[in-house]
Protein backbone atom coordinates (compact mmCIF):
# COMPACT_ATOMS: atom_id res chain seq x y z
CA UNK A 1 -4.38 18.77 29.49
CA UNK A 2 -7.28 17.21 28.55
CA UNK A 3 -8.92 13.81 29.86
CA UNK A 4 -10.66 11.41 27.45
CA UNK A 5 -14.01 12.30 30.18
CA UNK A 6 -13.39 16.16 29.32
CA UNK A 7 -13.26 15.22 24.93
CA UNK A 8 -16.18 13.28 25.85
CA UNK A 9 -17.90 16.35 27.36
CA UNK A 10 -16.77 18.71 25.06
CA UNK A 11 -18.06 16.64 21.92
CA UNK A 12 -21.74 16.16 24.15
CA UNK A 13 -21.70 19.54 24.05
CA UNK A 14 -20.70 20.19 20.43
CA UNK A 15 -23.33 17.12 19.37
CA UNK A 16 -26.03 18.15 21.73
CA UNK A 17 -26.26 14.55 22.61
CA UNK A 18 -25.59 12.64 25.53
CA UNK A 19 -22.89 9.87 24.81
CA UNK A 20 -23.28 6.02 26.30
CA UNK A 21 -20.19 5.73 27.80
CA UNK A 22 -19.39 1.77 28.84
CA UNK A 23 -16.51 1.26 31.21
CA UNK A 24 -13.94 -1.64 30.78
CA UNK A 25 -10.89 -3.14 31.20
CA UNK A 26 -8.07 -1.73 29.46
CA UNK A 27 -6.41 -2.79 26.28
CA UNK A 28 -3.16 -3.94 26.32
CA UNK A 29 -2.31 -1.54 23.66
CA UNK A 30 -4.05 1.75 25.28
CA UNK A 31 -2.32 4.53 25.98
CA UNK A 32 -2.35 5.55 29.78
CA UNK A 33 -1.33 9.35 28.82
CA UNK A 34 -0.12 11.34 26.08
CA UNK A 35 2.26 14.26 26.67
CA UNK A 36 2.02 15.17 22.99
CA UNK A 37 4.07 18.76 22.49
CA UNK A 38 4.02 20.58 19.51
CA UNK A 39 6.80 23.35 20.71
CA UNK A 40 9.42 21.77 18.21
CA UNK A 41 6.75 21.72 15.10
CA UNK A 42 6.16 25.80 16.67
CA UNK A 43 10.21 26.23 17.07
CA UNK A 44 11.44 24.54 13.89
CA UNK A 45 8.76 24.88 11.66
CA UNK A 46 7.17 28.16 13.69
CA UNK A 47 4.16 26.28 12.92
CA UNK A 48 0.79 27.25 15.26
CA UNK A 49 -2.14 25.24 15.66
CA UNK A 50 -5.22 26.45 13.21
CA UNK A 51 -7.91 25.53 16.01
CA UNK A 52 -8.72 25.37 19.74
CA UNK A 53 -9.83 22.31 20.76
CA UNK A 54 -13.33 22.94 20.72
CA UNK A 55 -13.41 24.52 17.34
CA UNK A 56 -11.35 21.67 16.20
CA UNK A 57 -14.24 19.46 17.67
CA UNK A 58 -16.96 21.90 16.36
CA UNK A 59 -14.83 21.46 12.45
CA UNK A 60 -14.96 18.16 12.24
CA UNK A 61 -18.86 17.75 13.50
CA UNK A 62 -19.42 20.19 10.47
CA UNK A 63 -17.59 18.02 8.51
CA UNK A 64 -19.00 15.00 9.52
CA UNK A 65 -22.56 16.45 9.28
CA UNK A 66 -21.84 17.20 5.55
CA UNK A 67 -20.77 13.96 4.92
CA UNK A 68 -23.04 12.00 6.29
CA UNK A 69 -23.48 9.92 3.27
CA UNK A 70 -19.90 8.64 2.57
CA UNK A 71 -19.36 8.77 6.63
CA UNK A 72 -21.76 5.84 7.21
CA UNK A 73 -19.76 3.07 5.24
CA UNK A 74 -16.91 3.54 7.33
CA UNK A 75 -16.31 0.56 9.58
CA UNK A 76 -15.97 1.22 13.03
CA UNK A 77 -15.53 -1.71 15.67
């Protein structure tokens, strides 16, 4: 299991930056916890995950990096 704190961590780490992390009230529509599985995908489809989290993290930081340019005129709130 991981914790939103931990992914926010783990992608400090990745970044080599230090995030600004502002606390608030929840959202109505936030999840409290996900108990996503992926034994059935595995089972039925005997489909395996490609990455570990953190080299999932470190792909798309790569990604991002190389992208930089078409990255920056997506809207984020």
């Amino acid at each position: 299991m991981i914790t939103i704190n931990n992914l926010v961590k783990l992608v400090e780490d990745v970044v080599g930056k230090k995030a600004v992390i502002q606390y608030g009230p929840p959202d109505l529509a936030d999840m409290r916890s996900n108990w996503a599985d992926v034994s059935k995908a595995r089972e039925i489809l005997d489909w395996e995950p490609q990455y570990a989290m953190r080299a999932g993290i470190e792909k798309l930081v790569e990604w991002y990096n190389a992208e930089r340019d078409c990255a920056k005129d997506i809207l984020t709130p």
